[in-house]
PDB file of N, CA and C in Angstrom:
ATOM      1  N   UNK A   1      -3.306  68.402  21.271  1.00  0.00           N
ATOM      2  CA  UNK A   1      -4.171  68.002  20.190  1.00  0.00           C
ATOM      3  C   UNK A   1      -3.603  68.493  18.867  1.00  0.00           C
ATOM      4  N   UNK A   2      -3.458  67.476  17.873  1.00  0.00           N
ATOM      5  CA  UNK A   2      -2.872  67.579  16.699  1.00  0.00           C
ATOM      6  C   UNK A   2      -4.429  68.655  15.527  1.00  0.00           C
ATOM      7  N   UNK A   3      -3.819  69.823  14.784  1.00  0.00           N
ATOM      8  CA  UNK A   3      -4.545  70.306  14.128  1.00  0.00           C
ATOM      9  C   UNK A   3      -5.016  69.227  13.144  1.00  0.00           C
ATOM     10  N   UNK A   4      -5.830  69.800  12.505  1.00  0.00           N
ATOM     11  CA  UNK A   4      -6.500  68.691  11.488  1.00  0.00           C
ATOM     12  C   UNK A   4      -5.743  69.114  10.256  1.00  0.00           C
ATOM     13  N   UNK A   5      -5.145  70.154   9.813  1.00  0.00           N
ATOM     14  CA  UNK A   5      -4.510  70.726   8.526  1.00  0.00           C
ATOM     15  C   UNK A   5      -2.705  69.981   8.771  1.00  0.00           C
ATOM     16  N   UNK A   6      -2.311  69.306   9.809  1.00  0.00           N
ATOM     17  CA  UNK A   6      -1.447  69.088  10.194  1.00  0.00           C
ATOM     18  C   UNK A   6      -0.915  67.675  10.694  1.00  0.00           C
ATOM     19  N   UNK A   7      -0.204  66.940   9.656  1.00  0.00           N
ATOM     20  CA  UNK A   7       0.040  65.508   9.723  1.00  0.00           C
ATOM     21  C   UNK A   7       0.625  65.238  10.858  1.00  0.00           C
ATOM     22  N   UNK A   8       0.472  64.160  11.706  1.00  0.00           N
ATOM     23  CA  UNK A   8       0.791  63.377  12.653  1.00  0.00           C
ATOM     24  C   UNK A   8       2.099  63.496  13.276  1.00  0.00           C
ATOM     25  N   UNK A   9       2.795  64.033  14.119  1.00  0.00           N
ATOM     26  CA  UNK A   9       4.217  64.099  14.272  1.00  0.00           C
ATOM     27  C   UNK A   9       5.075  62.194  13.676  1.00  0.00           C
ATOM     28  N   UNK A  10       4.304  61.636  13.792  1.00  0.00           N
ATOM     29  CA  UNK A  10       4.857  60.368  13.603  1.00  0.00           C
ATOM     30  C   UNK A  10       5.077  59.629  12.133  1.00  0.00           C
ATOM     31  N   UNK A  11       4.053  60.599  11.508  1.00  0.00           N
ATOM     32  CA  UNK A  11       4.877  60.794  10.187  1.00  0.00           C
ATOM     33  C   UNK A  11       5.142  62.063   9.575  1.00  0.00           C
ATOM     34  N   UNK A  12       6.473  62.586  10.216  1.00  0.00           N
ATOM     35  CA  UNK A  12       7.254  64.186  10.157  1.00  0.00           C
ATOM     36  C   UNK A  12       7.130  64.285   8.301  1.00  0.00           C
ATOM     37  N   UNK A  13       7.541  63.296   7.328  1.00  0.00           N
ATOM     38  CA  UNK A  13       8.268  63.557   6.366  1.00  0.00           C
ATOM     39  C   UNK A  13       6.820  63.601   5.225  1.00  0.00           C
ATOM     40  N   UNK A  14       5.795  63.399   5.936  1.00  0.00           N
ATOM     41  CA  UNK A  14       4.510  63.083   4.887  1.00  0.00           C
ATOM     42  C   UNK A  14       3.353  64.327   4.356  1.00  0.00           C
ATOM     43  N   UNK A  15       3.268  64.633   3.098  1.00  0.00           N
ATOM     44  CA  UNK A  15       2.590  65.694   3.369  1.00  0.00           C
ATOM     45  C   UNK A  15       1.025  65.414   3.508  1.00  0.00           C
ATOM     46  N   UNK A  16       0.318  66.249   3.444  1.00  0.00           N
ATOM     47  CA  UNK A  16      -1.572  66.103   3.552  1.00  0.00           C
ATOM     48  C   UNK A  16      -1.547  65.277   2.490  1.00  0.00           C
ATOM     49  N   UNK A  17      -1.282  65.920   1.207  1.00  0.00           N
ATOM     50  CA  UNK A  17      -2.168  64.853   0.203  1.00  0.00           C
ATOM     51  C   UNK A  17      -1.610  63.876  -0.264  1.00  0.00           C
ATOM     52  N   UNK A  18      -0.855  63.466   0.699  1.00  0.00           N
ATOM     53  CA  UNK A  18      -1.047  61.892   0.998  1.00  0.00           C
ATOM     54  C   UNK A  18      -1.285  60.862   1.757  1.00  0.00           C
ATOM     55  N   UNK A  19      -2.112  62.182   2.592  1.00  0.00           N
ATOM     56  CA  UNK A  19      -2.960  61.221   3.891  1.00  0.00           C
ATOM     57  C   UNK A  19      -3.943  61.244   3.629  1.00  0.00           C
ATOM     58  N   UNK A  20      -4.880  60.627   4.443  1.00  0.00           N
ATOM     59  CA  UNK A  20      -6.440  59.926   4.612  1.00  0.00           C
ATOM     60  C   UNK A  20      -6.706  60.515   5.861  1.00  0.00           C
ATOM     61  N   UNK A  21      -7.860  61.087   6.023  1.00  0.00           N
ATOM     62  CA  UNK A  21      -8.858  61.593   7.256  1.00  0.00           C
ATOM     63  C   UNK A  21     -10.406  60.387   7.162  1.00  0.00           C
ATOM     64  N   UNK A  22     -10.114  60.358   8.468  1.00  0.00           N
ATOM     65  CA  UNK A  22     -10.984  59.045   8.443  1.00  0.00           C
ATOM     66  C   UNK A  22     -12.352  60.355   9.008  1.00  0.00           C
ATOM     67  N   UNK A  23     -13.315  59.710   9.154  1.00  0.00           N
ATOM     68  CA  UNK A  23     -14.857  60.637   9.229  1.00  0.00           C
ATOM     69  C   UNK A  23     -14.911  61.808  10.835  1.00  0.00           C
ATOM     70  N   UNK A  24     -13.983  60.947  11.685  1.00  0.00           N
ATOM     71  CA  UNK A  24     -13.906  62.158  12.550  1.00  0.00           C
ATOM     72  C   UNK A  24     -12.933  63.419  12.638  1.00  0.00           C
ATOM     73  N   UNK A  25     -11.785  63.254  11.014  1.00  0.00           N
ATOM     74  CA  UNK A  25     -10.973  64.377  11.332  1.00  0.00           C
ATOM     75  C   UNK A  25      -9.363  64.004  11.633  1.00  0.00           C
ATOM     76  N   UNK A  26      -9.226  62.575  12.193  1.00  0.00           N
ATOM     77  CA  UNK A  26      -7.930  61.872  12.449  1.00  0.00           C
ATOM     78  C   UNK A  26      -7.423  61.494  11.357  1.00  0.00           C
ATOM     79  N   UNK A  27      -6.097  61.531  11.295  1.00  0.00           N
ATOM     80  CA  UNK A  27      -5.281  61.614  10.402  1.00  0.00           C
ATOM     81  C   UNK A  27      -5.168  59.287   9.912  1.00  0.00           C
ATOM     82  N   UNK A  28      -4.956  59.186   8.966  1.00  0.00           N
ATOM     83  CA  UNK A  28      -4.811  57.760   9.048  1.00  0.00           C
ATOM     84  C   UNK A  28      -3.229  57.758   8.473  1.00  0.00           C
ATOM     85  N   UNK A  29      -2.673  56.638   8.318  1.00  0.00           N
ATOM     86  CA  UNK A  29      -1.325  56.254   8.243  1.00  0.00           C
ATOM     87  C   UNK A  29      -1.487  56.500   6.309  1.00  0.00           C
ATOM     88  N   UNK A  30      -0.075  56.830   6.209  1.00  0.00           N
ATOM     89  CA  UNK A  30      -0.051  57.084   4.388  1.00  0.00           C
ATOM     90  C   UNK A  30      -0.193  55.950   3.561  1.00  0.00           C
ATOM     91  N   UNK A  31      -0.778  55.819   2.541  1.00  0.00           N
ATOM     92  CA  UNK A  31      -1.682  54.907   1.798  1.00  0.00           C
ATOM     93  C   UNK A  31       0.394  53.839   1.493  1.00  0.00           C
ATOM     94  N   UNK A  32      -0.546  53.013   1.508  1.00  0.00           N
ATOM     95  CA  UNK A  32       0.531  51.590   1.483  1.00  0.00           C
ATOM     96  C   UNK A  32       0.182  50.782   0.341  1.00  0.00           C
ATOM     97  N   UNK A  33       1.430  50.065   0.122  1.00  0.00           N
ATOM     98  CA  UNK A  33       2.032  49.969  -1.008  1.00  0.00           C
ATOM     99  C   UNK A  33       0.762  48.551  -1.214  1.00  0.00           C
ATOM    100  N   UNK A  34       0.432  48.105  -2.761  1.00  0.00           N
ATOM    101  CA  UNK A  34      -0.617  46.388  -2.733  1.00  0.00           C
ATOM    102  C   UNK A  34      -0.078  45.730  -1.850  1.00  0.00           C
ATOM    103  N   UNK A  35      -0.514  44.736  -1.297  1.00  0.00           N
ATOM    104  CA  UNK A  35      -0.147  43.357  -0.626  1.00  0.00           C
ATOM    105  C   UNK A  35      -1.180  42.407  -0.929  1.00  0.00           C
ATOM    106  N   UNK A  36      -0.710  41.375  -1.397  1.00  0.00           N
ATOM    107  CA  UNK A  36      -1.018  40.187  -1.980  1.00  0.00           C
ATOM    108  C   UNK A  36      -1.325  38.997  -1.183  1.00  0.00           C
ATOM    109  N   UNK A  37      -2.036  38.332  -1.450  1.00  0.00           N
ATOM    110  CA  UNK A  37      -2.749  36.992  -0.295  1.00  0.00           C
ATOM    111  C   UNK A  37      -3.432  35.854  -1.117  1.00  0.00           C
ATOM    112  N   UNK A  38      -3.254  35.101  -0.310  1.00  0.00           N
ATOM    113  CA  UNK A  38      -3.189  33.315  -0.995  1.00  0.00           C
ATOM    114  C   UNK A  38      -4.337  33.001  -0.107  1.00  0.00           C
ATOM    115  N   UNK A  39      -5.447  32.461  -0.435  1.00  0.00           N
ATOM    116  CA  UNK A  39      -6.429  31.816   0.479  1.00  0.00           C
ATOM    117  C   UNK A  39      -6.188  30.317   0.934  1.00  0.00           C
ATOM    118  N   UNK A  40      -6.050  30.292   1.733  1.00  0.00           N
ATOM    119  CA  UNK A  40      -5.939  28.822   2.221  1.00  0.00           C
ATOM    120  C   UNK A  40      -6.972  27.973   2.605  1.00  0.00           C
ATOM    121  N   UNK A  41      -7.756  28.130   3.196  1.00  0.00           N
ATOM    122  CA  UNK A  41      -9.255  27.619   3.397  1.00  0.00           C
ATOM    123  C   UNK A  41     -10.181  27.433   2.250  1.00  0.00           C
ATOM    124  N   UNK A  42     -10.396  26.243   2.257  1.00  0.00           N
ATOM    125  CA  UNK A  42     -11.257  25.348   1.013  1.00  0.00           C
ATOM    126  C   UNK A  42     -12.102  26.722   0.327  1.00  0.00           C
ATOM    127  N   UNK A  43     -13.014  27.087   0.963  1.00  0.00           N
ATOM    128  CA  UNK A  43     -13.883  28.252   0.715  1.00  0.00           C
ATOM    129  C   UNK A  43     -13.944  29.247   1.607  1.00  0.00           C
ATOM    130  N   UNK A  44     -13.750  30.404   0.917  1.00  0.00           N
ATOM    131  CA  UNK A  44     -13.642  32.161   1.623  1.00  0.00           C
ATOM    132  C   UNK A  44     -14.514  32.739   1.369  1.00  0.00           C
ATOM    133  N   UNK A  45     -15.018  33.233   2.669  1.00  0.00           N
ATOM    134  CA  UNK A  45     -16.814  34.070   1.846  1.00  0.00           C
ATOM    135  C   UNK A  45     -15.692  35.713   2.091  1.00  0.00           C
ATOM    136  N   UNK A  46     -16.846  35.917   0.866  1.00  0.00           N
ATOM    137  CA  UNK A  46     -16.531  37.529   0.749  1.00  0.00           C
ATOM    138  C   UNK A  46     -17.605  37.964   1.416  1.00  0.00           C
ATOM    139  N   UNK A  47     -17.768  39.576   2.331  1.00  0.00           N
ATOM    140  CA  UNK A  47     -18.727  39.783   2.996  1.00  0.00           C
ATOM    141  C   UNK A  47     -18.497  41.416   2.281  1.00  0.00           C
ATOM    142  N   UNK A  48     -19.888  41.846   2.912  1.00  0.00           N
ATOM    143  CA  UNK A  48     -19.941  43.714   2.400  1.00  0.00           C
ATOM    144  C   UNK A  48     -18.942  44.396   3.298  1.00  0.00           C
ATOM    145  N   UNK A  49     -19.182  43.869   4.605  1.00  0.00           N
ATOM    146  CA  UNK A  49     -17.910  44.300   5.593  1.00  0.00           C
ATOM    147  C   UNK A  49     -17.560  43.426   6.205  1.00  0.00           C
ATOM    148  N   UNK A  50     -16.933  43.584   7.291  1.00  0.00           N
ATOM    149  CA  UNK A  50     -15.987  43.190   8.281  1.00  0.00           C
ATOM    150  C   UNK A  50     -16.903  42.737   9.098  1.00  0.00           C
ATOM    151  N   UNK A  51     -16.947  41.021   9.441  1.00  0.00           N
ATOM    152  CA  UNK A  51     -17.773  40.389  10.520  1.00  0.00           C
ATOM    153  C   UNK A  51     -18.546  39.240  10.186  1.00  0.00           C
ATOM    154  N   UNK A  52     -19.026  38.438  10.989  1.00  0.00           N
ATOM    155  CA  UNK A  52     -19.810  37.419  10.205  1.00  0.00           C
ATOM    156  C   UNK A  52     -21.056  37.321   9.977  1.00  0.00           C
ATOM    157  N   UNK A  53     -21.793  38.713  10.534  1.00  0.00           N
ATOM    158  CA  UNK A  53     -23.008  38.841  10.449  1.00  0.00           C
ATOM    159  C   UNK A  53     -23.479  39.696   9.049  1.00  0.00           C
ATOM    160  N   UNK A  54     -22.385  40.252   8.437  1.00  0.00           N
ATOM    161  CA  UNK A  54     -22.537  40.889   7.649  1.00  0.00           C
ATOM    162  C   UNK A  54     -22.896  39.941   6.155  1.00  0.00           C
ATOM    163  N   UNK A  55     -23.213  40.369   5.388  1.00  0.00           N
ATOM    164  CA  UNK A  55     -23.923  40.181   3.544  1.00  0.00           C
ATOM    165  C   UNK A  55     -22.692  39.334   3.226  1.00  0.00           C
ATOM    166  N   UNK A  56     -23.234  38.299   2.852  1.00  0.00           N
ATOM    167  CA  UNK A  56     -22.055  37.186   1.758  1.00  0.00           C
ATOM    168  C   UNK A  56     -22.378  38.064   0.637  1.00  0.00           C
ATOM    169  N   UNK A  57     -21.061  38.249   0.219  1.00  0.00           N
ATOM    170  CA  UNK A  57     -21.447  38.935  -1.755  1.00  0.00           C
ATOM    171  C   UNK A  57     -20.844  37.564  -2.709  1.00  0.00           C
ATOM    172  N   UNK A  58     -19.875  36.503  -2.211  1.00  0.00           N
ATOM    173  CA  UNK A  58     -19.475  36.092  -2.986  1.00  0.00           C
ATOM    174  C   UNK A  58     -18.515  35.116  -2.015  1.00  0.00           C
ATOM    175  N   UNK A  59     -17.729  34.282  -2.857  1.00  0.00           N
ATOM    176  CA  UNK A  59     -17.001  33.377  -2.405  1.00  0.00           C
ATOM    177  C   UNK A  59     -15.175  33.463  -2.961  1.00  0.00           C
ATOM    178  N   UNK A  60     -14.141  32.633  -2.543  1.00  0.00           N
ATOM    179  CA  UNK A  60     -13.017  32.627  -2.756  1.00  0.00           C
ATOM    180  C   UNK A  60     -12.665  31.346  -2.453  1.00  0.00           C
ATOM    181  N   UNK A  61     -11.803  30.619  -3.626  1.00  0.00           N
ATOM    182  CA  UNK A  61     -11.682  29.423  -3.766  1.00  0.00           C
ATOM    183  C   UNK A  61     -10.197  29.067  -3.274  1.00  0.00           C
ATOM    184  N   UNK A  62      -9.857  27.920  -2.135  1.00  0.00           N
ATOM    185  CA  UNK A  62      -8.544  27.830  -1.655  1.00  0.00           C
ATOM    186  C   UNK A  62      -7.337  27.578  -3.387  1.00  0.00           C
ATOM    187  N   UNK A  63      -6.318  28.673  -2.574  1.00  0.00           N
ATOM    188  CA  UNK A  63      -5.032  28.773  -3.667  1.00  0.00           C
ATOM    189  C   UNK A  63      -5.528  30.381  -4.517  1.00  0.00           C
ATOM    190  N   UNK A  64      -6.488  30.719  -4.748  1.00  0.00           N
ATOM    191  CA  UNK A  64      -7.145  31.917  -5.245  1.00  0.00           C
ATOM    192  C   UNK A  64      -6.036  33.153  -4.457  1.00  0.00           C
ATOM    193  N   UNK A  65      -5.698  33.587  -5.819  1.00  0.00           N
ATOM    194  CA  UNK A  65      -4.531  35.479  -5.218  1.00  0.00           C
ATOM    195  C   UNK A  65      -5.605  37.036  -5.097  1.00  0.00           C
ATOM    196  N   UNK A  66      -5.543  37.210  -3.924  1.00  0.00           N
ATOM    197  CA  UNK A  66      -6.145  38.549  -4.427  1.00  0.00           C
ATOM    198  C   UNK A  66      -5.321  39.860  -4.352  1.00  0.00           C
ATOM    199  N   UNK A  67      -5.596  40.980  -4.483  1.00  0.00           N
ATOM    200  CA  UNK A  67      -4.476  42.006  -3.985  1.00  0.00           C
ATOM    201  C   UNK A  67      -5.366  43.196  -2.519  1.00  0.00           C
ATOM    202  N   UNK A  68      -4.909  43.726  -2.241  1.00  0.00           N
ATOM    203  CA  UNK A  68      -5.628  43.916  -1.312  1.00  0.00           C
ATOM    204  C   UNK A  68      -4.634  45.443  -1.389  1.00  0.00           C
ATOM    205  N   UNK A  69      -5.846  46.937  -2.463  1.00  0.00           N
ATOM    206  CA  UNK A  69      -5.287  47.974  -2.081  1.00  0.00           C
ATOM    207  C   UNK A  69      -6.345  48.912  -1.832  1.00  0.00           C
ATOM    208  N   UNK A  70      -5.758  50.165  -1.507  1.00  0.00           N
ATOM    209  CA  UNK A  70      -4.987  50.063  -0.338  1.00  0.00           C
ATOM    210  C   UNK A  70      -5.236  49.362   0.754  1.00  0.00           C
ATOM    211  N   UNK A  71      -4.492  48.770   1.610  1.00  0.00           N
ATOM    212  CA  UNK A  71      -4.560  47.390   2.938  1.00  0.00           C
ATOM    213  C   UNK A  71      -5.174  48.748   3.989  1.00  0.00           C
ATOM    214  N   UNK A  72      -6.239  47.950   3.938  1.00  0.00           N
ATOM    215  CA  UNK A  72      -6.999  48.468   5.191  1.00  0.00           C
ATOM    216  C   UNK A  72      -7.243  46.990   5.785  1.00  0.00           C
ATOM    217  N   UNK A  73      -6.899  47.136   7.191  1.00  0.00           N
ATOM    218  CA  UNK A  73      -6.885  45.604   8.026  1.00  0.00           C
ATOM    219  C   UNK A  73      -7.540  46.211   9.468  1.00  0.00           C
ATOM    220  N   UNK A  74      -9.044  45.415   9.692  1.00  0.00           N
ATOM    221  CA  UNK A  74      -9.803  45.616  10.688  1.00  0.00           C
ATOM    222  C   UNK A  74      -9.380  44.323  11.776  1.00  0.00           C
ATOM    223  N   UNK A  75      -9.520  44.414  13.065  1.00  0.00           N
ATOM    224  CA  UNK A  75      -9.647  43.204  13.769  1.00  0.00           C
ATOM    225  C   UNK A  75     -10.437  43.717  14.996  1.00  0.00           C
ATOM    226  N   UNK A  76     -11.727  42.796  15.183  1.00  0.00           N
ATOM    227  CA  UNK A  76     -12.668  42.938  15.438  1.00  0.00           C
ATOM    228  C   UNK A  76     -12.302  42.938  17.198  1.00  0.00           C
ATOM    229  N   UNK A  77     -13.547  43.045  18.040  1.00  0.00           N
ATOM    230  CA  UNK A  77     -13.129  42.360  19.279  1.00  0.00           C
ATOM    231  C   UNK A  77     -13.263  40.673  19.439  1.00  0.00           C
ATOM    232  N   UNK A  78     -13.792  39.657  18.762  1.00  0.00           N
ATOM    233  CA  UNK A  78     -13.663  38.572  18.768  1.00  0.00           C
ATOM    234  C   UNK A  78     -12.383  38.067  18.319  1.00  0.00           C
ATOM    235  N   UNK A  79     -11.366  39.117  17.832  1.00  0.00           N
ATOM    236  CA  UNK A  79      -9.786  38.656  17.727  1.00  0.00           C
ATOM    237  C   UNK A  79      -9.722  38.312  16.183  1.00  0.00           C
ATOM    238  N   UNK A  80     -10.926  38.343  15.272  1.00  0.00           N
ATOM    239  CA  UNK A  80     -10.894  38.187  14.236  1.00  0.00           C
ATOM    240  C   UNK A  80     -10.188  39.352  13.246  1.00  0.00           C
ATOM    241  N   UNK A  81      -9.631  38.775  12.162  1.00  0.00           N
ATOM    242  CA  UNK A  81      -8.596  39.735  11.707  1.00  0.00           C
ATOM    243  C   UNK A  81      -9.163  39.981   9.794  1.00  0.00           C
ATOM    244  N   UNK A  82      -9.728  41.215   9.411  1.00  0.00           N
ATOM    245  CA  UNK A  82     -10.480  41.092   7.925  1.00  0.00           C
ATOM    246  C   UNK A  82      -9.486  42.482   7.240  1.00  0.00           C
ATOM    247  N   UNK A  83      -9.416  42.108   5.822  1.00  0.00           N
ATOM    248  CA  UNK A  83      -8.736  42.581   4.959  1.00  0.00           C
ATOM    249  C   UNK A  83     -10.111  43.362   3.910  1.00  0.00           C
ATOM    250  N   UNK A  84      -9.692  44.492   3.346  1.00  0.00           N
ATOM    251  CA  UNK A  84     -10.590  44.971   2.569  1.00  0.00           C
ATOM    252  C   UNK A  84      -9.727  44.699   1.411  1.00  0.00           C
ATOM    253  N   UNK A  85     -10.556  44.304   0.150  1.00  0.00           N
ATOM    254  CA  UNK A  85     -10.230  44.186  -1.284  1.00  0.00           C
ATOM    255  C   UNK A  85     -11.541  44.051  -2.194  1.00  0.00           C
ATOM    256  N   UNK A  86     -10.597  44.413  -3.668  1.00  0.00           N
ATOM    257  CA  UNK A  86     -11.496  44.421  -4.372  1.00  0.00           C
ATOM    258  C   UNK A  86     -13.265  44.093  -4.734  1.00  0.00           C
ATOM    259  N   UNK A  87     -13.461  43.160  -4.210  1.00  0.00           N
ATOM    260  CA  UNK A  87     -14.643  42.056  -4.145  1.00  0.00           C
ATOM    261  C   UNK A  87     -15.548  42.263  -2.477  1.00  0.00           C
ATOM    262  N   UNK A  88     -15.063  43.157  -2.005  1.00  0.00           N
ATOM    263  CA  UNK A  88     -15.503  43.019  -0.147  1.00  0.00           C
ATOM    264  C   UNK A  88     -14.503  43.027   0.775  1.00  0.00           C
ATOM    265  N   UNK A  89     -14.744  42.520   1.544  1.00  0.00           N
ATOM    266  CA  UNK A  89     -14.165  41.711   2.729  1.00  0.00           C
ATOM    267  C   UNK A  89     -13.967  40.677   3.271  1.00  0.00           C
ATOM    268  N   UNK A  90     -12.854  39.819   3.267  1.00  0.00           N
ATOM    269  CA  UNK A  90     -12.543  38.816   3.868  1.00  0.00           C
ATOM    270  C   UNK A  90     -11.873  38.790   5.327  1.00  0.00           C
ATOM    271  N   UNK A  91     -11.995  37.330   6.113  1.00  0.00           N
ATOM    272  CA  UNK A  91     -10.949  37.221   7.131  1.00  0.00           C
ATOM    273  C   UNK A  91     -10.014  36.585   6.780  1.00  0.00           C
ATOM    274  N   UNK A  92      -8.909  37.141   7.107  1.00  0.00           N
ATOM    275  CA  UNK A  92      -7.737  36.568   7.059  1.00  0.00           C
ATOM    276  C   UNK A  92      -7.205  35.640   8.015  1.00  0.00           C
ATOM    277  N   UNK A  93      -7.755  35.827   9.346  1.00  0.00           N
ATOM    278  CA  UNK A  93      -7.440  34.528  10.408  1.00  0.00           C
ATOM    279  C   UNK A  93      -8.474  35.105  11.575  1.00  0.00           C
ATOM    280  N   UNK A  94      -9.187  33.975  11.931  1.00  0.00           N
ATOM    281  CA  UNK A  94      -9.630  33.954  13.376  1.00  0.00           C
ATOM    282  C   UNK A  94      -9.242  32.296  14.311  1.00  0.00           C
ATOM    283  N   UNK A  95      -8.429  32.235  15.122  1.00  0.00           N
ATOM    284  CA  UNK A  95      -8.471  30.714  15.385  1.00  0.00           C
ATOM    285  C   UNK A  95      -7.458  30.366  14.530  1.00  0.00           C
ATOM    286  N   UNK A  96      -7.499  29.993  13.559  1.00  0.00           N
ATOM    287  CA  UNK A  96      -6.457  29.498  12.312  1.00  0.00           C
ATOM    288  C   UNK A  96      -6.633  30.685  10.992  1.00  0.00           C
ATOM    289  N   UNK A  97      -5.497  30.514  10.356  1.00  0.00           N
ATOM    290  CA  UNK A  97      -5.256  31.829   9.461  1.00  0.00           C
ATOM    291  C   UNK A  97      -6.414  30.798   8.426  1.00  0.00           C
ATOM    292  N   UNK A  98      -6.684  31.570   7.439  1.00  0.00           N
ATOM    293  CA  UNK A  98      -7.683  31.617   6.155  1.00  0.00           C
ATOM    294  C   UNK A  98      -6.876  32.237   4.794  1.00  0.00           C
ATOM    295  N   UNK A  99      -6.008  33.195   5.116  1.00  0.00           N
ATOM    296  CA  UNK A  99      -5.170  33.603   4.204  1.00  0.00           C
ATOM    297  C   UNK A  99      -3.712  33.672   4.952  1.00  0.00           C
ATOM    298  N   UNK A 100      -2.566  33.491   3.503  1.00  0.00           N
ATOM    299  CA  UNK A 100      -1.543  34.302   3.665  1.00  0.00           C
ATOM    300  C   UNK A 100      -1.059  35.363   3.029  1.00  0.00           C
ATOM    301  N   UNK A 101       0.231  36.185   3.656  1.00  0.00           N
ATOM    302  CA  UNK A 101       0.595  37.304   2.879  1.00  0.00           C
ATOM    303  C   UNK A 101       2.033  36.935   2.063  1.00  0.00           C
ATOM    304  N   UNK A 102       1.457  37.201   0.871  1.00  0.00           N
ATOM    305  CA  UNK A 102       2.352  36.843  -0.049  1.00  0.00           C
ATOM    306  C   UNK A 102       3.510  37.811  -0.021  1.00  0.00           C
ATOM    307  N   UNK A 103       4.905  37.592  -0.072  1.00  0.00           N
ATOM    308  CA  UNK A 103       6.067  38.676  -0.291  1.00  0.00           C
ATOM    309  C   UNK A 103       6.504  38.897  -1.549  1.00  0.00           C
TER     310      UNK A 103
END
């Protein structure tokens, strides 16, 4: 068992304060660089979180850029795949993608 004052062997070269402890104490991966996304689907609901049961806050219009920092990327057990950004949460693909990642 990895101490909690003590980053992940898997990232040897990283120090604490530039990691993330998620609510139980586990270490999360070091904050990552923007990544950028193109909506492809006519209309993108923005939600409060991750899922489809969750709060529409808003919408996203196909061709619309958002940035998405830091990329936190959930995928649900229905195989659905949601991006956190500015505005909420979107999916990025369930079935067919909804967004792409821009390079």
């Amino acid at each position: 068992m990895i101490a909690k004052s003590t980053p992940p062997p898997e990232y040897p070269n990283v120090t604490i304060a530039s990691m993330l402890q998620d609510v139980f104490g586990a270490f999360l991966p070091p904050t990552s660089p923007p990544v950028r996304y193109r909506v492809l689907s006519s209309v993108l609901r923005v939600r409060a979180a991750p899922g489809v049961f969750s709060a529409v806050l808003g919408r996203l219009a196909q061709g619309e850029i958002l940035t998405a920092v830091p990329v936190i990327q959930v995928k649900l057990s229905d195989g659905s795949v949601w991006i956190s950004h500015a505005a909420g949460w979107s999916c990025v693909q369930w079935l067919k993608p909804y967004m792409e990642k821009l390079l």
